[in-house]
Protein backbone atom coordinates (compact mmCIF):
# COMPACT_ATOMS: atom_id res chain seq x y z
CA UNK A 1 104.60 159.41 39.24
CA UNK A 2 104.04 163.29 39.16
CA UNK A 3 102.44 165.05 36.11
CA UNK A 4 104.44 167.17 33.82
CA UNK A 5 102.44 170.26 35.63
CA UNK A 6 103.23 169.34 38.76
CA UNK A 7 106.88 168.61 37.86
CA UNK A 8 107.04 172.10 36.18
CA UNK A 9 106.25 173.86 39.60
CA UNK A 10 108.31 172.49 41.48
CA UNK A 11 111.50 172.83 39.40
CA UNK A 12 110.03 176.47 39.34
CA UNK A 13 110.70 176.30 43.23
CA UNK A 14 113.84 174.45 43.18
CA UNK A 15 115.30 176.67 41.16
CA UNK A 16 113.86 180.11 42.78
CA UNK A 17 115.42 178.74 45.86
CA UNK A 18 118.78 178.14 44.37
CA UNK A 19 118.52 181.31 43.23
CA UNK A 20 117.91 182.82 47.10
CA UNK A 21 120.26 180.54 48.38
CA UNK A 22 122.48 182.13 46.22
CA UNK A 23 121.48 185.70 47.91
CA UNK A 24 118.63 186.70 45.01
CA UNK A 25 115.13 187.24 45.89
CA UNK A 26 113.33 185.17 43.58
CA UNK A 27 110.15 183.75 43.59
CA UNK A 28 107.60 181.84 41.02
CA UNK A 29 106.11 184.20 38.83
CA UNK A 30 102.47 182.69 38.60
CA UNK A 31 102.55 182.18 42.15
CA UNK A 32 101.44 185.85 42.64
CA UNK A 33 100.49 187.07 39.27
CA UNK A 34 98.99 184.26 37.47
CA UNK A 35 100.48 185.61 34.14
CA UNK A 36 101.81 183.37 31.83
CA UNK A 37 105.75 183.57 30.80
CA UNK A 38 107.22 184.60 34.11
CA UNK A 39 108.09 181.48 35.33
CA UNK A 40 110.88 182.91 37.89
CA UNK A 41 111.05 186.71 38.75
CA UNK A 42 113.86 188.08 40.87
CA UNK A 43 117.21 188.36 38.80
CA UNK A 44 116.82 191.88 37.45
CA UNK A 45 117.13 192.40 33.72
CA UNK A 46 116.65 187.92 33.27
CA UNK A 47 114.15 186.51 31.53
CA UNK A 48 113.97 182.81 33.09
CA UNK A 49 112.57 179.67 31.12
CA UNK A 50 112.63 176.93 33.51
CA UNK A 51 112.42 173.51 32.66
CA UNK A 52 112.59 170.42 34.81
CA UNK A 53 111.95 167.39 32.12
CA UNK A 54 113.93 164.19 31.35
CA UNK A 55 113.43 165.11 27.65
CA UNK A 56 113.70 168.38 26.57
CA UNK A 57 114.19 170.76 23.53
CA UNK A 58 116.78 173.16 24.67
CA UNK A 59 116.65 175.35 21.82
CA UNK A 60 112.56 175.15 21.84
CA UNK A 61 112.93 176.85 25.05
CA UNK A 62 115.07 179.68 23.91
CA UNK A 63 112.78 180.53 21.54
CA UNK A 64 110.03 180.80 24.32
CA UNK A 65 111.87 182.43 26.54
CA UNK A 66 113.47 185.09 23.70
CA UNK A 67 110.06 185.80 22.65
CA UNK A 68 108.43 185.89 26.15
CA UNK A 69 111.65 188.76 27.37
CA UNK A 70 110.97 192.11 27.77
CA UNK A 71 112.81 194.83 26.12
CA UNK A 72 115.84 194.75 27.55
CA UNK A 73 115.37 191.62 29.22
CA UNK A 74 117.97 188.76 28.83
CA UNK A 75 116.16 185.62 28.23
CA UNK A 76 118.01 182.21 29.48
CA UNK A 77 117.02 178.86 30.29
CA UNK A 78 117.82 177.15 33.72
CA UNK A 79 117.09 173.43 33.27
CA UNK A 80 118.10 169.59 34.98
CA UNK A 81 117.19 166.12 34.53
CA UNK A 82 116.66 164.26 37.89
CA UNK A 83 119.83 163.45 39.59
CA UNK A 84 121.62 166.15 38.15
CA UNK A 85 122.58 169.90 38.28
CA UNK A 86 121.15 173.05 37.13
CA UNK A 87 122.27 174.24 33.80
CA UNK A 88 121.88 177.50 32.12
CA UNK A 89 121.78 178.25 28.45
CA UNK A 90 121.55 181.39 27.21
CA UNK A 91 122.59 183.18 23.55
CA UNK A 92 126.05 183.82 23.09
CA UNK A 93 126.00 187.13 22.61
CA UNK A 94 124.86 187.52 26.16
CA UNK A 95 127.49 185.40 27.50
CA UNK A 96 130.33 187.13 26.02
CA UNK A 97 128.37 190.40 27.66
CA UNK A 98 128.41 188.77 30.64
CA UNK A 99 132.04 187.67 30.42
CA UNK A 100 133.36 190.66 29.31
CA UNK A 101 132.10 192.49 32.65
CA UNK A 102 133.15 189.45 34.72
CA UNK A 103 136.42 190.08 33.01
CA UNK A 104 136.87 194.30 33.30
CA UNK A 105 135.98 193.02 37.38
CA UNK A 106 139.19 190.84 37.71
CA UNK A 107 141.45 193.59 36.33
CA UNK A 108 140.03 196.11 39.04
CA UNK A 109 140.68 193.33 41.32
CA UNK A 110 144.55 192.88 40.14
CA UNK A 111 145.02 196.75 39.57
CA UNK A 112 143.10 196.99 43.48
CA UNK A 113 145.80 193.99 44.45
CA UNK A 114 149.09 195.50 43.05
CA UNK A 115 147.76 199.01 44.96
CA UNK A 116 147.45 197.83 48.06
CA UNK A 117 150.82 195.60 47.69
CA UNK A 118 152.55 198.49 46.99
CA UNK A 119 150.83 201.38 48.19
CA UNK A 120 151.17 203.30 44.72
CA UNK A 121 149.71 202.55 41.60
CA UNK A 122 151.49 201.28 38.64
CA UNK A 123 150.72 203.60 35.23
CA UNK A 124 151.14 200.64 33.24
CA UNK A 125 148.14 198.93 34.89
């Protein structure tokens, strides 16, 4: 059976290689630096609380990783039990922030779509 430390680690480097495989250059924190709190560094302007634990306290590790953020920094939580995927929770006020840019992309994608179907651009758009 591995220890909790152990188990910690290595979610710490699952997780830093989802995040490459999913074209960010992340890496443990304390693998270079020692210092405490950066458990994953590599997603610019995220603070990352990772936990890998069959029993956890979600909203335990908000509070770490809200006080742990930088200025500026948006802190989130990327946890899984075994056998099951990655989650992310994060404060909702930074996932409507999120959203809202996800959303102002897909109208520049439409208003870039109707453009190039037409080859003018609508003024109602």
């Amino acid at each position: 059976m591995i220890n909790s430390r152990a188990k910690g680690a290595e979610g710490e480097r699952e997780f830093s290689r989802l995040c490459r495989d999913q074209g960010y250059s992340c890496r443990r924190g304390q693998q270079f630096s020692g210092i405490e709190g950066e458990e994953v560094v590599g997603l610019p302007g995220i603070h990352i609380e990772v936990k890998r634990v069959e029993k956890r306290n979600v909203e335990e590790a908000m509070i770490q990783s809200r006080r742990d953020a930088k200025e500026g920094e948006m802190p989130i939580v990327a946890f899984r039990r075994n056998r099951e995927k990655w989650k992310i929770c994060m404060d909702v006020e930074d996932w409507f922030r999120i959203f809202r840019e996800w959303e102002v992309g897909q109208d520049f994608a439409v208003r870039n779509t109707v453009v190039k179907r037409s080859g003018s651009v609508d003024p109602s758009m």
